[in-house]
C-alpha atoms as a PDB file:
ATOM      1  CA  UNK A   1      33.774  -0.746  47.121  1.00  0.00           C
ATOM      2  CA  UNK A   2      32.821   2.597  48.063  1.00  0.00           C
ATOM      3  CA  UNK A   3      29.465   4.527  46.966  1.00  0.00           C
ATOM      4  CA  UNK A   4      31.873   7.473  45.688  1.00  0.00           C
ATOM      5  CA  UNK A   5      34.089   5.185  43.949  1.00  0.00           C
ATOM      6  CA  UNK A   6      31.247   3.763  42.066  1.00  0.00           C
ATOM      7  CA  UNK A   7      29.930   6.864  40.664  1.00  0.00           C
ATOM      8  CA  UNK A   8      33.480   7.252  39.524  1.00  0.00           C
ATOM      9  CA  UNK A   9      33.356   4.164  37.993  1.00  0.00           C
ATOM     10  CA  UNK A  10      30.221   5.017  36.263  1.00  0.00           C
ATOM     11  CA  UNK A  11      30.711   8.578  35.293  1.00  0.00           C
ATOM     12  CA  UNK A  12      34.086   7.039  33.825  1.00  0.00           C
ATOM     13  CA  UNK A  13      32.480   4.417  32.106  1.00  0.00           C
ATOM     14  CA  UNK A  14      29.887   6.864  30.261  1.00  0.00           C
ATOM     15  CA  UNK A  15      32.485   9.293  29.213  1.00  0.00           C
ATOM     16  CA  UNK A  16      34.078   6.781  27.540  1.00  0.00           C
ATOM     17  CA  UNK A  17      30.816   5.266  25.863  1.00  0.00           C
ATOM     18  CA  UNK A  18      30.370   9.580  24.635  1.00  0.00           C
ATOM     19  CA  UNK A  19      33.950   9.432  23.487  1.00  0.00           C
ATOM     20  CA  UNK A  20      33.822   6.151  21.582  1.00  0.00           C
ATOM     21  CA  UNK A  21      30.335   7.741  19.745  1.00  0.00           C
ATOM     22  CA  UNK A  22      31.923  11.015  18.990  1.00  0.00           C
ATOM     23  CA  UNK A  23      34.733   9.351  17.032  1.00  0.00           C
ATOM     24  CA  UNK A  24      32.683   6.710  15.644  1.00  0.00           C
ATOM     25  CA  UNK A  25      30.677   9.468  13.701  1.00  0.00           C
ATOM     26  CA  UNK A  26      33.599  11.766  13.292  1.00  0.00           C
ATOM     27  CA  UNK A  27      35.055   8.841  11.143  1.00  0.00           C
ATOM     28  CA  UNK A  28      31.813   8.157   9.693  1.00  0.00           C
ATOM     29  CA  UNK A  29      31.901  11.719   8.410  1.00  0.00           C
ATOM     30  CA  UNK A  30      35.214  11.924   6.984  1.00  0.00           C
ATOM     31  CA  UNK A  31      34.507   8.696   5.044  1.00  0.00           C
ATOM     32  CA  UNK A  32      30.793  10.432   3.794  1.00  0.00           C
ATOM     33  CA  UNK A  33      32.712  13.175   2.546  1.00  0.00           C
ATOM     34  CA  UNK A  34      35.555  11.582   0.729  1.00  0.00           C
ATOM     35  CA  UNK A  35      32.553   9.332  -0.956  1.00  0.00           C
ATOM     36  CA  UNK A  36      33.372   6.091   0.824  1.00  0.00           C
ATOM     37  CA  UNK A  37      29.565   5.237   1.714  1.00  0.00           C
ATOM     38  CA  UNK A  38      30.246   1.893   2.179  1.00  0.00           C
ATOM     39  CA  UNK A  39      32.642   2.520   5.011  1.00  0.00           C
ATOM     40  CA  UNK A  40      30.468   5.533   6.306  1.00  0.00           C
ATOM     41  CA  UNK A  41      27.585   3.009   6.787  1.00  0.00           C
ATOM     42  CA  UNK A  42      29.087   0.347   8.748  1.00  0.00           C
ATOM     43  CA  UNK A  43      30.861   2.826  11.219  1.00  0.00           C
ATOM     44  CA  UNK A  44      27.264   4.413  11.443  1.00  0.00           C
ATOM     45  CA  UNK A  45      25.519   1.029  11.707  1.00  0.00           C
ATOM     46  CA  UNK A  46      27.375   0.233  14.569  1.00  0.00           C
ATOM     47  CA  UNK A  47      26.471   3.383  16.529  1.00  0.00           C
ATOM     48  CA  UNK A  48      22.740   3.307  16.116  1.00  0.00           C
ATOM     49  CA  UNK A  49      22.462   5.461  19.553  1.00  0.00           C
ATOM     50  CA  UNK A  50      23.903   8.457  18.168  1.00  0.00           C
ATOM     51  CA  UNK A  51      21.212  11.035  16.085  1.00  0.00           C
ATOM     52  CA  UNK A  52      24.026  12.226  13.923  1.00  0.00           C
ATOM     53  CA  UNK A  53      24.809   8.236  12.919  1.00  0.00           C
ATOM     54  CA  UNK A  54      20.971   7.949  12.438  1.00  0.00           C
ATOM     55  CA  UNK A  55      20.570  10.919  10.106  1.00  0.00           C
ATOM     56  CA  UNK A  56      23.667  10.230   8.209  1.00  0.00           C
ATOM     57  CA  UNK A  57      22.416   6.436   7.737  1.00  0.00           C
ATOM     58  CA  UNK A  58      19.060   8.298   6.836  1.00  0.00           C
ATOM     59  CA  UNK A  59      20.570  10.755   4.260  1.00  0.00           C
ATOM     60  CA  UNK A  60      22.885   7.597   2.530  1.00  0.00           C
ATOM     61  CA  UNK A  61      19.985   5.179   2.084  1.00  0.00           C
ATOM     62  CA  UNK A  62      17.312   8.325   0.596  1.00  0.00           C
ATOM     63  CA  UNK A  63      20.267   9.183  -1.823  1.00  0.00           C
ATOM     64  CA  UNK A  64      21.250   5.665  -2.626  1.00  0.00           C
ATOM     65  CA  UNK A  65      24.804   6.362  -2.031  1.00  0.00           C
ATOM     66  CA  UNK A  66      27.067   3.146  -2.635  1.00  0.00           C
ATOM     67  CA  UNK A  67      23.617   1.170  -2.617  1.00  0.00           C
ATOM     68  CA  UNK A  68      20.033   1.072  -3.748  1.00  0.00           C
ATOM     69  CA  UNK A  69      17.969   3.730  -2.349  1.00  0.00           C
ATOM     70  CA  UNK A  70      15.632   3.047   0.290  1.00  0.00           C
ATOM     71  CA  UNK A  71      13.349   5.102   1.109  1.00  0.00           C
ATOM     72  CA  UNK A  72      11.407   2.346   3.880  1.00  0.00           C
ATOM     73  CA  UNK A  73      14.951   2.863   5.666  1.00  0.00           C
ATOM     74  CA  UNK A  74      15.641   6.126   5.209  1.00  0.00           C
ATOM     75  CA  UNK A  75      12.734   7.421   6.900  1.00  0.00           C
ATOM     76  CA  UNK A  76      13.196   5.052   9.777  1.00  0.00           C
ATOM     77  CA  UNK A  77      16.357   6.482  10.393  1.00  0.00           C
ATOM     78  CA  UNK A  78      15.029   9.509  10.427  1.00  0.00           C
ATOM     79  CA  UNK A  79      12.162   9.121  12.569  1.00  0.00           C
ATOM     80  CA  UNK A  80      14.605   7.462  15.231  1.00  0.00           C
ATOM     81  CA  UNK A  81      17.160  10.204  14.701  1.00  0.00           C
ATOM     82  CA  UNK A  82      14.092  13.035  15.253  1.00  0.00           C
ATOM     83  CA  UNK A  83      13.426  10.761  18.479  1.00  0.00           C
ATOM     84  CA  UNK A  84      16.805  11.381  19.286  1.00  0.00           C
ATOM     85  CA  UNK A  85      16.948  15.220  19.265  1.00  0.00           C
ATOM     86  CA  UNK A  86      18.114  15.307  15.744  1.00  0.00           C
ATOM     87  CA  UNK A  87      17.057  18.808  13.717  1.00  0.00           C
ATOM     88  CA  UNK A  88      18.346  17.420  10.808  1.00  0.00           C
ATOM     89  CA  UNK A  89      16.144  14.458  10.621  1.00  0.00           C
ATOM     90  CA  UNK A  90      13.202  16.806  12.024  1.00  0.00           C
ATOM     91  CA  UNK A  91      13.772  18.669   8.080  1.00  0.00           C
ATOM     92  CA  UNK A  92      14.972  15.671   6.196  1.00  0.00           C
ATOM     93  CA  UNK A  93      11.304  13.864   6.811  1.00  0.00           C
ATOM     94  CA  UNK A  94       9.825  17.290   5.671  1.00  0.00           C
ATOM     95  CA  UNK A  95      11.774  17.001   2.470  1.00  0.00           C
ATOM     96  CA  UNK A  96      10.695  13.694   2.067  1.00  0.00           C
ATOM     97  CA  UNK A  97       7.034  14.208   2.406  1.00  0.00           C
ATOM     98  CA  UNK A  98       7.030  17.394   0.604  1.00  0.00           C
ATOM     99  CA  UNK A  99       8.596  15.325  -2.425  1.00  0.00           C
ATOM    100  CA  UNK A 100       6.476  12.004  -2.134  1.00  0.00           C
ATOM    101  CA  UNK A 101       9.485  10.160  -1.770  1.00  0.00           C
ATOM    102  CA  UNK A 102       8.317   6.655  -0.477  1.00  0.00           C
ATOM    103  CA  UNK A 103       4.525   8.107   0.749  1.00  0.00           C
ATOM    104  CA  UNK A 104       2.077   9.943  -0.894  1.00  0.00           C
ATOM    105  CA  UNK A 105       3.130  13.986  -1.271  1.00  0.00           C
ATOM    106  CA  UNK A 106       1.876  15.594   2.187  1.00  0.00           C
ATOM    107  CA  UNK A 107       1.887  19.249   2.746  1.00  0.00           C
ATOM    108  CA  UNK A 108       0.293  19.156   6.089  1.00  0.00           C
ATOM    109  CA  UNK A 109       2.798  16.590   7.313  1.00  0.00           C
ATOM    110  CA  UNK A 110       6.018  18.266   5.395  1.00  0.00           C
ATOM    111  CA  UNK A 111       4.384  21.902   6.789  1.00  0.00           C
ATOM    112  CA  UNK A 112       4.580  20.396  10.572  1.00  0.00           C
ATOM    113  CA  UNK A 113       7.979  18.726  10.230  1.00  0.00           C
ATOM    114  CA  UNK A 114       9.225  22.120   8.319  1.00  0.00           C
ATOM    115  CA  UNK A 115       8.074  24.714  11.058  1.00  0.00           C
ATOM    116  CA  UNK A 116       8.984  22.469  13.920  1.00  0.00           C
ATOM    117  CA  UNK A 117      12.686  22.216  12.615  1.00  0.00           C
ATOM    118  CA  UNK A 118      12.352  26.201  12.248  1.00  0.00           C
ATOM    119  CA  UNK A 119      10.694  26.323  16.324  1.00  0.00           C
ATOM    120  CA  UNK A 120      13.539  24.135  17.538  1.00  0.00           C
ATOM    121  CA  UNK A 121      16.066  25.858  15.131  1.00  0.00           C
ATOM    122  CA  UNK A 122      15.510  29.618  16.849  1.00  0.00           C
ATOM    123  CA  UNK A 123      18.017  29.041  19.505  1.00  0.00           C
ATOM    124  CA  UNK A 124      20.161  26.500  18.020  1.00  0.00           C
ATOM    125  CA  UNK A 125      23.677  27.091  16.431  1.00  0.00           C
ATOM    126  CA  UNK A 126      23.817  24.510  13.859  1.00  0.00           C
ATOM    127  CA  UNK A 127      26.319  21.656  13.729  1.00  0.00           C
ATOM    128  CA  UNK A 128      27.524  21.723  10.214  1.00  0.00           C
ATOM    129  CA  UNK A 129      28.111  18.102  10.156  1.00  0.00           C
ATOM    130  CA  UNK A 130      24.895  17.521  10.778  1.00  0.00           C
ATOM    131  CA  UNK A 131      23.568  16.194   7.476  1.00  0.00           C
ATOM    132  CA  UNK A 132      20.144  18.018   5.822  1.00  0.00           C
ATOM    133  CA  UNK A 133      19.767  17.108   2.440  1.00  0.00           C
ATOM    134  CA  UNK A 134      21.243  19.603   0.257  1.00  0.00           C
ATOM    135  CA  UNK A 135      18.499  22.097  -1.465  1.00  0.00           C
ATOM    136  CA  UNK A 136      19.099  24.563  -4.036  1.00  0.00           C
ATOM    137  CA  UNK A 137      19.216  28.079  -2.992  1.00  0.00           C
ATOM    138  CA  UNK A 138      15.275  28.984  -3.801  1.00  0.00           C
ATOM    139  CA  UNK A 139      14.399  25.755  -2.475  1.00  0.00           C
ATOM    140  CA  UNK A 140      15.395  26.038   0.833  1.00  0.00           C
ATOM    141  CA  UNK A 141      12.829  28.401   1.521  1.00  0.00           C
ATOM    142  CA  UNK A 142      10.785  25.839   1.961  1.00  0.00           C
ATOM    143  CA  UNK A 143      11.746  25.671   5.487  1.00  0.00           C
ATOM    144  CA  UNK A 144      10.468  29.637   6.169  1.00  0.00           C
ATOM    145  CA  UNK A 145       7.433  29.002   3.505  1.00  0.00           C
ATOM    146  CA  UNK A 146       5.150  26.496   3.097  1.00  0.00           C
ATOM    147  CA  UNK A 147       3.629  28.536  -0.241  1.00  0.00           C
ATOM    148  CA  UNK A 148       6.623  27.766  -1.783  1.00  0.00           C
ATOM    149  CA  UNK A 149       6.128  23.946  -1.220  1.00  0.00           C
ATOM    150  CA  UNK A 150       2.202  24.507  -1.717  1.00  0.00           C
ATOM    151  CA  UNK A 151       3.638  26.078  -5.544  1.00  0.00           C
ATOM    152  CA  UNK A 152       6.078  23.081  -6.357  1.00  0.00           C
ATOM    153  CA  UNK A 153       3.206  20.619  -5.662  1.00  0.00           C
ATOM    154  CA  UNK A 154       0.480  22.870  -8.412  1.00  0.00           C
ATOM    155  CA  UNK A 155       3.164  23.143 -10.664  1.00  0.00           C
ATOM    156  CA  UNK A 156       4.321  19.529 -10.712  1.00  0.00           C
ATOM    157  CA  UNK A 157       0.922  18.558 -11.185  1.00  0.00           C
ATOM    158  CA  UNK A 158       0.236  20.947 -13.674  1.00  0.00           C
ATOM    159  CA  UNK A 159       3.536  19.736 -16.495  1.00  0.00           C
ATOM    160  CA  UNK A 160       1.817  16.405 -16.196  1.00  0.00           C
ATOM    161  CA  UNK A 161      -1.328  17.613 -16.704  1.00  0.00           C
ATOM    162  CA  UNK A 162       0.047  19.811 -19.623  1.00  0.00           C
ATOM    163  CA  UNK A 163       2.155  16.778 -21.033  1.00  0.00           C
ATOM    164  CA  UNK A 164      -0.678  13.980 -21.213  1.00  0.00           C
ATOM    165  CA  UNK A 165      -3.393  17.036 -22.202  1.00  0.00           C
ATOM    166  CA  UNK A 166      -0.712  17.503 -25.696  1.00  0.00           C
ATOM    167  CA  UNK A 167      -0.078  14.187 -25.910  1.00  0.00           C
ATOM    168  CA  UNK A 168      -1.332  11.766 -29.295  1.00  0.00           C
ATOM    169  CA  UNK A 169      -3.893   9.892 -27.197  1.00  0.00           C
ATOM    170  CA  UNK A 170      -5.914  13.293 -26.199  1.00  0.00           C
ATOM    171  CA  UNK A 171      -5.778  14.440 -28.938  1.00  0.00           C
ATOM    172  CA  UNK A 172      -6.827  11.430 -30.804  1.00  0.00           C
ATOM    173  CA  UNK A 173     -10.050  11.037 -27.891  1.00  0.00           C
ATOM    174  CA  UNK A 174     -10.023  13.885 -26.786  1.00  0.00           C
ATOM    175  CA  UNK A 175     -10.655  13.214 -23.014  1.00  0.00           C
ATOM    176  CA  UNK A 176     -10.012  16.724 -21.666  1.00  0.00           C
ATOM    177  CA  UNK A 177     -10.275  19.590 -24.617  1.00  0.00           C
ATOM    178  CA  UNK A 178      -9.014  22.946 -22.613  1.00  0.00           C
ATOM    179  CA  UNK A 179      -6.840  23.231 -19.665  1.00  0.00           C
ATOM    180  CA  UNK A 180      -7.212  27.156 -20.383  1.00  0.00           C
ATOM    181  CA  UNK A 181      -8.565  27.231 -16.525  1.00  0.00           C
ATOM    182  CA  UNK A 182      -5.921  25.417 -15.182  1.00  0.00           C
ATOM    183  CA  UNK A 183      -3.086  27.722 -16.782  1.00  0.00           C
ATOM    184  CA  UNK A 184      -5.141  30.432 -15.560  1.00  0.00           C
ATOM    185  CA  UNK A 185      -4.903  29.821 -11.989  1.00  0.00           C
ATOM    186  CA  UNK A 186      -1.002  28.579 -12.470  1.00  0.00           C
ATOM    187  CA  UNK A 187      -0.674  32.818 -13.721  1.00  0.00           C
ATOM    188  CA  UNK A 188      -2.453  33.672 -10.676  1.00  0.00           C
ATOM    189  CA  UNK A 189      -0.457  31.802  -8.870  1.00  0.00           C
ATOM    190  CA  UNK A 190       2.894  32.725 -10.394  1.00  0.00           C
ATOM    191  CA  UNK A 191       1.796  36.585  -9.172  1.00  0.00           C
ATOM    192  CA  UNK A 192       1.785  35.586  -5.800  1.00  0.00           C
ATOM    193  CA  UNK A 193       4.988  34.695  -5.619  1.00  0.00           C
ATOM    194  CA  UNK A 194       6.183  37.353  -7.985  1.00  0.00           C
ATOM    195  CA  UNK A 195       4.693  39.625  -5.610  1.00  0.00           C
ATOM    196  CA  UNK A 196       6.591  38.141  -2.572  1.00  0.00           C
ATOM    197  CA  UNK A 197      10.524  38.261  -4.552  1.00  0.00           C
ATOM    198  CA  UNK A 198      10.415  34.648  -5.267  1.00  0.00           C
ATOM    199  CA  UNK A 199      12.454  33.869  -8.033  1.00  0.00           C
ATOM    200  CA  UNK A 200       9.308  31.126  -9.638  1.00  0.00           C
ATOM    201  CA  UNK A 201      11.702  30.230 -12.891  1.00  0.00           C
ATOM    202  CA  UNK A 202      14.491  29.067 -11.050  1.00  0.00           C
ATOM    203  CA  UNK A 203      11.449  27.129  -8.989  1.00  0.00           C
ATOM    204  CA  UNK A 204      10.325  25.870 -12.371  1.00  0.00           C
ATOM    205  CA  UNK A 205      13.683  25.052 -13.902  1.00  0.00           C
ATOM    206  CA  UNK A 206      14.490  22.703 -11.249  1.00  0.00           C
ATOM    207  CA  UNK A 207      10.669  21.116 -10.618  1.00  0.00           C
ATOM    208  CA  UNK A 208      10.832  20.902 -14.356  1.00  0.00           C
ATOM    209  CA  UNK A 209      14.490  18.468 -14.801  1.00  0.00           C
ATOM    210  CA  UNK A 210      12.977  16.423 -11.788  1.00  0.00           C
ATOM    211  CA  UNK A 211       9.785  15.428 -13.357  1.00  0.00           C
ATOM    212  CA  UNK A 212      11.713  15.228 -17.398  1.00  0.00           C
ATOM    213  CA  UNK A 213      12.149  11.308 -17.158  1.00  0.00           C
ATOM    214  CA  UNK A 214       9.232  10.600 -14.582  1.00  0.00           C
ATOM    215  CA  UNK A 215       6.647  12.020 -17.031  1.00  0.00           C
ATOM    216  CA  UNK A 216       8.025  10.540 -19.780  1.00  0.00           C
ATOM    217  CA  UNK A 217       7.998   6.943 -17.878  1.00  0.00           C
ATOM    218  CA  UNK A 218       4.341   8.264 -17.697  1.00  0.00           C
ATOM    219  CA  UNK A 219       3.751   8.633 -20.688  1.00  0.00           C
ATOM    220  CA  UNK A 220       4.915   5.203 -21.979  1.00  0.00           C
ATOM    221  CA  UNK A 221       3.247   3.887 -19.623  1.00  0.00           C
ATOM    222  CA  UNK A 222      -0.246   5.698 -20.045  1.00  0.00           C
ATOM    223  CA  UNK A 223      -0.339   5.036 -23.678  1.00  0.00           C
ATOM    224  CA  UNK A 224      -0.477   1.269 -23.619  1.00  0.00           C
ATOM    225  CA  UNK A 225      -3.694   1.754 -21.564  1.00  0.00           C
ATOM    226  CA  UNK A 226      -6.103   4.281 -22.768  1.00  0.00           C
ATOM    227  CA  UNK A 227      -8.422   4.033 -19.144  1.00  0.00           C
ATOM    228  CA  UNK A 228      -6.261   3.968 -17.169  1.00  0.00           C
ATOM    229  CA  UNK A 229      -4.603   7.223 -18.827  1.00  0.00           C
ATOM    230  CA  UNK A 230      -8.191   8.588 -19.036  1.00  0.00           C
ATOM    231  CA  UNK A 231      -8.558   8.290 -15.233  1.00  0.00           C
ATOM    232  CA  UNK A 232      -5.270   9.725 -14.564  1.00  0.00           C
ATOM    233  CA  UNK A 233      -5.667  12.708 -16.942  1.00  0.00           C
ATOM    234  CA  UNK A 234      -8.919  13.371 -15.470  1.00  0.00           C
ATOM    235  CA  UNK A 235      -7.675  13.129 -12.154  1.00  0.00           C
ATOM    236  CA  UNK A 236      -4.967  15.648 -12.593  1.00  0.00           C
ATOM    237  CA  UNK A 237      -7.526  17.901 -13.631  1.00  0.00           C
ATOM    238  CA  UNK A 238      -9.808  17.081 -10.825  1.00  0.00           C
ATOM    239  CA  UNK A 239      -6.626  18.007  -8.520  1.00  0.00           C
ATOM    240  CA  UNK A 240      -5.576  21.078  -9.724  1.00  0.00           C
ATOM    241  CA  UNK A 241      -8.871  22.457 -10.535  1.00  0.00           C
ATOM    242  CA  UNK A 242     -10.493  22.066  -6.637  1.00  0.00           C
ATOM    243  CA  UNK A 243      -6.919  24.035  -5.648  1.00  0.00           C
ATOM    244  CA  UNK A 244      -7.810  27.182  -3.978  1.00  0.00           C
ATOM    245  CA  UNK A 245      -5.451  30.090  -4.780  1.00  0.00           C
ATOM    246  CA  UNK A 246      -7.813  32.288  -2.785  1.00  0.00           C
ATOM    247  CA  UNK A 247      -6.850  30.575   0.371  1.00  0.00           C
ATOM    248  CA  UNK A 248      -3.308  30.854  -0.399  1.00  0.00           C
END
């Protein structure tokens, strides 16, 4: 066999392979969108070379679409779809660290995976098939702003903080008697962002419905153990008191 006709037995041979992957996650889409997950995930799962498969497996298991959630596999997904080239992925683990989802909330880490999808976004037209997990409008900002994300974090800590200081059990012990400081600094901080156009009650609204059946769960949970809701209450105070708005 010829050199020559080797290489076009090779170059053949990949075009096909590139072929076979583009229709493998063009199906995979077509089935995501008309809400057959189940379908979606075993074309995807048997292209696990393709970023788009790997974020679209990513975005099904974080959602729990047609399955339990998970968020172990989710991430992965992501992480190898990021490897991959994916810009997707890149903001998907943002979200996901940003909103604690599986791992502890972290801004630095959801700050570096938000401005490097924005650096590698600058000369990029978008594929609009590939997935990012859908945001409302003020919450997509979060990609251009990390105050924003630096906001949702103080303000989901505060409603906790708010809900367990008026609950029966401080009230009855009364572990922490003013939060007056910490409301304070949630004005101040509400001016910043006034002060910028950012529409904070919309912010709220949807923080707010998030967090309605978590802190409840909470709640239950806290007041069958009066320590253990003492150390949380106190450590939401801790927390939001050492914030610094002055180095916002």
């Amino acid at each position: 066999m010829s050199r020559y006709l080797f290489y076009i037995i090779i170059i053949y041979n990949l075009l096909l392979m590139n072929n076979k992957s583009i229709a493998n996650y063009n199906d995979a889409i077509v089935s995501y969108n008309n809400k057959n997950w189940s379908k979606a995930l075993v074309i995807c799962g048997s292209d696990l070379e393709d970023y788009r498969c790997l974020n679209l497996l990513g975005v099904i298991y974080l959602n729990g679409l047609g399955i339990e959630s998970n968020y172990v596999k989710a991430k992965k997904y992501f992480i190898e779809a990021k490897n991959l080239g994916s810009k997707s992925a890149e903001f998907n683990l943002g979200w996901m660290a940003l909103k604690g989802l599986g791992e502890e909330i972290n801004l630095n880490s959801a700050s570096e995976y938000f401005n490097n999808y924005n650096s590698n976004n600058k000369n990029v037209i978008k594929n609009n098939n590939d997935l990012e997990i859908s945001l409302e409008d003020n919450l997509v900002k979060l990609k251009k702003n990390n105050l924003i994300s630096k906001y949702g974090y103080f303000y989901t800590n505060y409603i906790k903080l708010e809900r367990l200081f008026n609950s029966k059990i401080n009230n009855e012990k009364k572990i922490i008697l003013n939060i007056s400081l910490i409301k304070n600094k949630l004005n101040q901080f509400d001016k910043i962002l006034v002060e910028k156009n950012t529409n904070i009650n919309t912010i709220k609204d949807i923080i707010n419905r998030e967090q309605e059946i978590i802190i409840k769960l909470l709640l239950l949970e806290l007041d069958k153990d009066p320590h253990k809701f003492k150390k949380t209450i106190n450590q939401l105070y801790s927390v939001l008191q050492n914030f610094n708005i002055d180095d916002i």
